[in-house]
C-alpha atoms as a PDB file:
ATOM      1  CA  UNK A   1      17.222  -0.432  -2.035  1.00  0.00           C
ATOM      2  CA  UNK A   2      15.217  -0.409  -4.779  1.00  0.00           C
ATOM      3  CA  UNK A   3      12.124   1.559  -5.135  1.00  0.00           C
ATOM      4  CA  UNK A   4       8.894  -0.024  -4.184  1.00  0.00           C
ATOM      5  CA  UNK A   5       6.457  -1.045  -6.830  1.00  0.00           C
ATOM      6  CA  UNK A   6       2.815  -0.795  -7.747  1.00  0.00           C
ATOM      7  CA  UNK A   7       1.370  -4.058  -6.786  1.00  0.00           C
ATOM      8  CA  UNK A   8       3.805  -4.588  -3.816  1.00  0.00           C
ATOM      9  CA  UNK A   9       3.237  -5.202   0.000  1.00  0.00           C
ATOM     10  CA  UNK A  10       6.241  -3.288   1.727  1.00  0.00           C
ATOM     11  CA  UNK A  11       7.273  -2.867   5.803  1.00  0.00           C
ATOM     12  CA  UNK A  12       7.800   0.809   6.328  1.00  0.00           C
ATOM     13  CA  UNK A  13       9.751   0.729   9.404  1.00  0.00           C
ATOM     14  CA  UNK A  14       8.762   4.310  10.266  1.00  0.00           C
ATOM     15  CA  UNK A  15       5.450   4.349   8.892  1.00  0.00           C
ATOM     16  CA  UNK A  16       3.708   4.468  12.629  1.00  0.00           C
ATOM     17  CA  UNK A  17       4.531   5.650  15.673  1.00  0.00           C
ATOM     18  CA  UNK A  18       4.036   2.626  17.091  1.00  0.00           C
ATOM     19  CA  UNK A  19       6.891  -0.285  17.645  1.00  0.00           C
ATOM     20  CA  UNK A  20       7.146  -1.934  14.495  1.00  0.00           C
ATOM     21  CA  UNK A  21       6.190  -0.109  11.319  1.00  0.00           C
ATOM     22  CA  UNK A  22       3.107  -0.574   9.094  1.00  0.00           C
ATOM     23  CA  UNK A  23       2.441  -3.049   6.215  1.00  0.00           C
ATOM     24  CA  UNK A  24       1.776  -0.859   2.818  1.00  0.00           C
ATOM     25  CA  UNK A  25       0.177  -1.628  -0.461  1.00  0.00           C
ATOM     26  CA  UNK A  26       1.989   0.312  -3.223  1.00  0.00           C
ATOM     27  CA  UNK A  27      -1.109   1.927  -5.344  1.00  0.00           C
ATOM     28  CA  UNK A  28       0.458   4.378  -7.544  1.00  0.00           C
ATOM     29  CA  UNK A  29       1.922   3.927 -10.809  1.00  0.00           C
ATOM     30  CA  UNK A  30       5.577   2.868 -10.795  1.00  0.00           C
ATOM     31  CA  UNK A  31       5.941   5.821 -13.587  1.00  0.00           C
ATOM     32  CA  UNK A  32       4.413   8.181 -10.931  1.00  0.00           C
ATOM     33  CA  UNK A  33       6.674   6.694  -8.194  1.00  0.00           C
ATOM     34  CA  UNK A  34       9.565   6.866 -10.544  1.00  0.00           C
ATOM     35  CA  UNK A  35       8.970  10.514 -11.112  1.00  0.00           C
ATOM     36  CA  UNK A  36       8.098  11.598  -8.155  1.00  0.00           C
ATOM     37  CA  UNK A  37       9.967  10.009  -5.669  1.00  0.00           C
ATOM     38  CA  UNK A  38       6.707   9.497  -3.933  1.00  0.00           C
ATOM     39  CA  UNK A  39       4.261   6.246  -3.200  1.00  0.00           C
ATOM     40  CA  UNK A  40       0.255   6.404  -2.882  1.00  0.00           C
ATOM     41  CA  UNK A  41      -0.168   3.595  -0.252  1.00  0.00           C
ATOM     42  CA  UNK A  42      -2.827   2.343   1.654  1.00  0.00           C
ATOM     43  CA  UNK A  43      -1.976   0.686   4.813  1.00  0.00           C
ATOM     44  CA  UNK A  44      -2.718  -3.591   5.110  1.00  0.00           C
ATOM     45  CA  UNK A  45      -4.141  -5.057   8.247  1.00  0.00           C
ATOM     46  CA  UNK A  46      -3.917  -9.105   8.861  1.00  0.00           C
ATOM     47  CA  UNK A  47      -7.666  -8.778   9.546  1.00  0.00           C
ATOM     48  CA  UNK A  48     -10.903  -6.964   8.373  1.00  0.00           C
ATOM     49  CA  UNK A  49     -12.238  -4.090  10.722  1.00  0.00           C
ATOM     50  CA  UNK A  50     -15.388  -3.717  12.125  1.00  0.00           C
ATOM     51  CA  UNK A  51     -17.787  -1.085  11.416  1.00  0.00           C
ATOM     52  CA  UNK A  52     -17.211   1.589   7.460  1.00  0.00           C
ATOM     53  CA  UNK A  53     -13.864   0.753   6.640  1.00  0.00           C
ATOM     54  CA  UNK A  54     -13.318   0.131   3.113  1.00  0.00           C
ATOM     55  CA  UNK A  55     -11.309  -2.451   2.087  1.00  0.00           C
ATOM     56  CA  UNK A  56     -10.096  -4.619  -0.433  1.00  0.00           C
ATOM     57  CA  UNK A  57      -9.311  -8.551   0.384  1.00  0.00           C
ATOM     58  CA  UNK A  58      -5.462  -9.229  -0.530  1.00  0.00           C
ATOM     59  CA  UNK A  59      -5.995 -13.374   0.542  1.00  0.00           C
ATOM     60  CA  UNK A  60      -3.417 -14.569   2.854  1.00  0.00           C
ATOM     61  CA  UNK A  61      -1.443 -10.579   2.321  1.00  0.00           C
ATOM     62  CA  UNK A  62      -4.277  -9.326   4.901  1.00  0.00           C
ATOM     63  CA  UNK A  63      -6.797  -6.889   3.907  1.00  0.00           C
ATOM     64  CA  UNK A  64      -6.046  -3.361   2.032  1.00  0.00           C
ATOM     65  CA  UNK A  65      -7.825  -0.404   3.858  1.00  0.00           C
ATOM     66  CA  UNK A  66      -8.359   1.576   0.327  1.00  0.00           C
ATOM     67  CA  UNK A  67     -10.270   4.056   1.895  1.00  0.00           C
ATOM     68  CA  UNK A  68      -7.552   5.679   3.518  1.00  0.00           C
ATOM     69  CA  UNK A  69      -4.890   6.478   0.864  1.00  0.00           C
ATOM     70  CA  UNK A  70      -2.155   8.777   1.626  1.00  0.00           C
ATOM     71  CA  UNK A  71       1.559  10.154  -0.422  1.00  0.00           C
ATOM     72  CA  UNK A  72       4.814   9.044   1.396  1.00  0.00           C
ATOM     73  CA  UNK A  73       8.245   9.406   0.078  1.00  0.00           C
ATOM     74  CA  UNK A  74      10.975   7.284  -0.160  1.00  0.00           C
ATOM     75  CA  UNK A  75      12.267   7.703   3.137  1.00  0.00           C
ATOM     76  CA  UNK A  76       9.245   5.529   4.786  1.00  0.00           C
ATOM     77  CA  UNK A  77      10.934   2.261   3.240  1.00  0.00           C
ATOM     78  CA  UNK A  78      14.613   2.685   4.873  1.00  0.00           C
ATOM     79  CA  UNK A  79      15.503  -0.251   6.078  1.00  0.00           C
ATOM     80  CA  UNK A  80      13.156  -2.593   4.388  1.00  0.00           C
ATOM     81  CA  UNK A  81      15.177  -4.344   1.037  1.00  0.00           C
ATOM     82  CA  UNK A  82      12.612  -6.315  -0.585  1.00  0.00           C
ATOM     83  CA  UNK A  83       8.317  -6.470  -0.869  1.00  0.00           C
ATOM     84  CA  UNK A  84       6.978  -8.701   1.584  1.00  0.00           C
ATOM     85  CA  UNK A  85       4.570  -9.533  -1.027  1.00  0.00           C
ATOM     86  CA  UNK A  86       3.690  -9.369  -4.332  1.00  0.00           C
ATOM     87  CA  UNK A  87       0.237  -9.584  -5.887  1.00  0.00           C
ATOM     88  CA  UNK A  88      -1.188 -10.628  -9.203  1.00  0.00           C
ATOM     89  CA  UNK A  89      -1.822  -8.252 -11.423  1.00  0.00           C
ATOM     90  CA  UNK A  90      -5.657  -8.482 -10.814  1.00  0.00           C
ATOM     91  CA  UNK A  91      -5.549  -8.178  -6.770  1.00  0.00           C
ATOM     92  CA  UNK A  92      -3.597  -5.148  -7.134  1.00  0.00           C
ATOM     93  CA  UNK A  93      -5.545  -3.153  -9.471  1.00  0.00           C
ATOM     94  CA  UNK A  94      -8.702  -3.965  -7.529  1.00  0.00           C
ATOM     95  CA  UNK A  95      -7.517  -1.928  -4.458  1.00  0.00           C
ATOM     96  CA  UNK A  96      -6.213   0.500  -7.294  1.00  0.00           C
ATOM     97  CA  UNK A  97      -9.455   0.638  -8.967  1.00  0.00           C
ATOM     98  CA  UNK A  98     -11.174   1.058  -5.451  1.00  0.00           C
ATOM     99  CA  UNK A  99      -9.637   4.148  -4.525  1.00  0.00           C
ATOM    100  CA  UNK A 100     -10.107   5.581  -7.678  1.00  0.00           C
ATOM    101  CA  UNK A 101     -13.900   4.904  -7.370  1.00  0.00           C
ATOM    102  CA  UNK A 102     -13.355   6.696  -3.937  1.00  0.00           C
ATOM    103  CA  UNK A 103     -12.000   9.615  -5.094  1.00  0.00           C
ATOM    104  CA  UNK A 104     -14.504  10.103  -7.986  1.00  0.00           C
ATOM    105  CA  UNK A 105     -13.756  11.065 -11.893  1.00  0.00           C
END
């Protein structure tokens, strides 16, 4: 498998408890990722929530919740071979740029 990339939708097959996995925006760096053998993600929901969630538009992707960021490792994409998607450049380092923003200087 090759390691997921900044910029990339991926299905983490055991990225919830529930049937089915999670769609996850890569955030981090692919140096960091690289490195580290670990992914800043942000989960991505087919439709906007109701009520504070922050969130970044990804078009027909779904919607980015970059106010929830979190570290997985490798081990969350087993099973999944490829992206699902892949943004432009600019989409991605929106969300990127949000959570940054987020987390202050």
């Amino acid at each position: 498998m090759p390691l997921p990339r900044f910029g990339e939708v991926w299905h983490a097959p055991s990225g919830s408890v529930l049937p089915g996995g999670m769609l996850c925006l890569i955030v981090s760096s692919d140096d960091y990722n690289r490195i580290r053998r670990q992914f800043i993600i942000v989960e991505v929901v087919a439709d906007p929530l109701s009520g504070d969630a922050i969130i970044c538009p990804l078009g027909s992707v779904g919607v980015a919740l970059t106010g929830a960021p979190f570290t997985v490792g490798a081990t969350w994409f087993d099973g999944a071979d490829d992206p699902v998607a892949v943004l432009d450049d600019d989409t991605a380092r929106r969300a990127a740029d949000q959570i940054r923003a987020i987390l202050g200087p």
